[in-house]
N, C-alpha and C. Protein backbone atom coordinates (compact mmCIF):
# COMPACT_ATOMS: atom_id res chain seq x y z
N UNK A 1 -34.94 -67.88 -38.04
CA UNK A 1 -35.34 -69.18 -37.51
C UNK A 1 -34.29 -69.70 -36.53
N UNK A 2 -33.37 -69.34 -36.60
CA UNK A 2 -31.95 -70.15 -36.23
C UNK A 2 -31.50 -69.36 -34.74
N UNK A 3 -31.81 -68.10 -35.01
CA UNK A 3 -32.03 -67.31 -33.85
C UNK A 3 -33.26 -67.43 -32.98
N UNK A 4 -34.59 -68.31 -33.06
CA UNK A 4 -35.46 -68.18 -32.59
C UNK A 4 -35.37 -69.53 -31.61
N UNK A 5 -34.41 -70.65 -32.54
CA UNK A 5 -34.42 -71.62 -31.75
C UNK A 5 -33.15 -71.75 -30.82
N UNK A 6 -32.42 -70.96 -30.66
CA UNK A 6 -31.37 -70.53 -29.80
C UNK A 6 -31.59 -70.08 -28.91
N UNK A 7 -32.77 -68.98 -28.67
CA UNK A 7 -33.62 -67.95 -27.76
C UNK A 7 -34.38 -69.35 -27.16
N UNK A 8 -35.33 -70.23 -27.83
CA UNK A 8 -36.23 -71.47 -27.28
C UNK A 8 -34.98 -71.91 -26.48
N UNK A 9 -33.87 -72.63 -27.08
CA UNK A 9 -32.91 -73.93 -26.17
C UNK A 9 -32.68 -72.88 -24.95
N UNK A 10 -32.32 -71.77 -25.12
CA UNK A 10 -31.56 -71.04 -23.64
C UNK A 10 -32.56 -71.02 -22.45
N UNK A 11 -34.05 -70.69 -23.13
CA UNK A 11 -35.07 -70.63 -22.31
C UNK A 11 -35.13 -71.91 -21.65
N UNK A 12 -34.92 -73.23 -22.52
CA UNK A 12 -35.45 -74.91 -21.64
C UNK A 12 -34.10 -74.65 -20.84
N UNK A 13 -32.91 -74.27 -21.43
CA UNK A 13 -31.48 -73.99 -20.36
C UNK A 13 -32.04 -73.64 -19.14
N UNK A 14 -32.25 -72.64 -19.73
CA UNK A 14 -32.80 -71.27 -17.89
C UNK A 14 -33.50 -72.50 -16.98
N UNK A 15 -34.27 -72.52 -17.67
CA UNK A 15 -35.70 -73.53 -16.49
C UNK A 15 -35.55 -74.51 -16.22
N UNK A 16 -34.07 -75.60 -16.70
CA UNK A 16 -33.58 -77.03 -16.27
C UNK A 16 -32.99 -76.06 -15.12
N UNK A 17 -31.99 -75.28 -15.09
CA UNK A 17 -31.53 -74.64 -14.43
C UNK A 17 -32.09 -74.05 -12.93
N UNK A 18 -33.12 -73.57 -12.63
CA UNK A 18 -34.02 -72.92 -11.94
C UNK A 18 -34.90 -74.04 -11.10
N UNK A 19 -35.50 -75.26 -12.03
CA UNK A 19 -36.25 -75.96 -11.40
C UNK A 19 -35.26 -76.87 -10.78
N UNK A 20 -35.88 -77.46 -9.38
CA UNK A 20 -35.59 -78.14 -8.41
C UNK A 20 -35.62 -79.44 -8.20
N UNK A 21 -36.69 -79.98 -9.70
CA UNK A 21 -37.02 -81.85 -9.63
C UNK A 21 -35.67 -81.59 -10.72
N UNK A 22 -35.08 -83.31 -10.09
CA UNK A 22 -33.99 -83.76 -10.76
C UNK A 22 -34.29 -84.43 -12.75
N UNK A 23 -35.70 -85.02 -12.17
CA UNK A 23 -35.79 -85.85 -13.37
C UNK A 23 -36.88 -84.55 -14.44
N UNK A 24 -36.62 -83.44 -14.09
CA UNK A 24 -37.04 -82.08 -14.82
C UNK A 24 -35.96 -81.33 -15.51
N UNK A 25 -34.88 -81.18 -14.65
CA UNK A 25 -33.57 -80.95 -14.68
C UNK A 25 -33.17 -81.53 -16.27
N UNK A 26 -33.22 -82.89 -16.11
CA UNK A 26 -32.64 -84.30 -17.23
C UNK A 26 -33.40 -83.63 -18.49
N UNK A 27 -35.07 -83.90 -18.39
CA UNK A 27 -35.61 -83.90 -19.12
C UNK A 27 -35.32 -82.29 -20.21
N UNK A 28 -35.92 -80.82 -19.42
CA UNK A 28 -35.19 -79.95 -20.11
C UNK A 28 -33.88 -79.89 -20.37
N UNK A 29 -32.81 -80.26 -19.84
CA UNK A 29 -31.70 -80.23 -20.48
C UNK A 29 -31.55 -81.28 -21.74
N UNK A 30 -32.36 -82.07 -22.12
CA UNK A 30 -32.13 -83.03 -22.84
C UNK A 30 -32.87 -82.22 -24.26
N UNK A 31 -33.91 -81.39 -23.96
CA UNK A 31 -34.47 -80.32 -25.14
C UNK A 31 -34.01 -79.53 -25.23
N UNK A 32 -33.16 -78.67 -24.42
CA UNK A 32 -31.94 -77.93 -24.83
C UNK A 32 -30.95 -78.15 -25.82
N UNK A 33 -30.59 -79.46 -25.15
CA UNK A 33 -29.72 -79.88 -26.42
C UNK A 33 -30.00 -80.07 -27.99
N UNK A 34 -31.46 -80.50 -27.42
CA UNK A 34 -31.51 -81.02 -29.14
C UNK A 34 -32.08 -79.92 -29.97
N UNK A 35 -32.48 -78.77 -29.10
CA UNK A 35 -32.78 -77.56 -29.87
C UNK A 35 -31.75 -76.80 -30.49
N UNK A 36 -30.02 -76.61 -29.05
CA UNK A 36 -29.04 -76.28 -29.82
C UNK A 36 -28.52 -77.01 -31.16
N UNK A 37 -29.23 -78.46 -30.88
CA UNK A 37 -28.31 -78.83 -32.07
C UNK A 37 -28.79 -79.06 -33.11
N UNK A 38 -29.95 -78.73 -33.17
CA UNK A 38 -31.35 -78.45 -34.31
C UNK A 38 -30.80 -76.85 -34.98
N UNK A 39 -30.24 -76.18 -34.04
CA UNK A 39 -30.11 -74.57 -34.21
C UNK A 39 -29.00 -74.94 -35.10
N UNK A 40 -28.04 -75.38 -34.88
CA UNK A 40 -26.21 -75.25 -35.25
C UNK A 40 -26.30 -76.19 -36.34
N UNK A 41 -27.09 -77.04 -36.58
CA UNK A 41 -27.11 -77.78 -37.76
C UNK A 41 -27.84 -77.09 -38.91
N UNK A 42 -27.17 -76.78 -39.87
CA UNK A 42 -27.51 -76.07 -40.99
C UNK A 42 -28.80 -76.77 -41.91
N UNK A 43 -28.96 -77.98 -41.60
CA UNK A 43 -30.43 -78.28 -42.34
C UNK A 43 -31.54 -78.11 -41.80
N UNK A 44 -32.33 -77.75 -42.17
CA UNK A 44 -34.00 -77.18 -42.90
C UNK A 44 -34.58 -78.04 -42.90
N UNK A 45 -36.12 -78.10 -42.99
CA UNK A 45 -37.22 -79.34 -43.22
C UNK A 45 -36.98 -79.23 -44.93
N UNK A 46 -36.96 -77.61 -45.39
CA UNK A 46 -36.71 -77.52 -47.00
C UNK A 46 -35.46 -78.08 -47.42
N UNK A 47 -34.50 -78.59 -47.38
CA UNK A 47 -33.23 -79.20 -47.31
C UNK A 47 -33.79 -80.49 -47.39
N UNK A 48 -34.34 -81.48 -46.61
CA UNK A 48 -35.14 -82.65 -47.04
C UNK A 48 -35.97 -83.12 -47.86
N UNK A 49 -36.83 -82.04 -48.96
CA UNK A 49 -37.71 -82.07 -50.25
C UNK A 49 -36.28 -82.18 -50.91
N UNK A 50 -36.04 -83.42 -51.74
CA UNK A 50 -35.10 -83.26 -52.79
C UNK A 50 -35.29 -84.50 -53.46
């Protein structure tokens, strides 16, 4: 899972990267982030049932 959403953030990386509108740029880099930091954060949706 953790690897899948690392592979997703690099991909919104690549394509903030590549595309040419500024406020596209913002926007994927802003799901990048929160995918890396969805990835690097060790909790789970199962981690929240408790």
């Amino acid at each position: 899972m953790k690897a899948t959403l690392i592979i997703v953030g690099g991909f919104f990386a690549f394509l903030a990267i590549i595309s040419n509108a500024l406020w596209l740029q913002i926007v994927l880099g802003i799901c990048a982030v929160i995918i890396f930091v969805a990835a690097f954060t060790k909790r789970t949706p199962k981690d929240d049932v408790r």
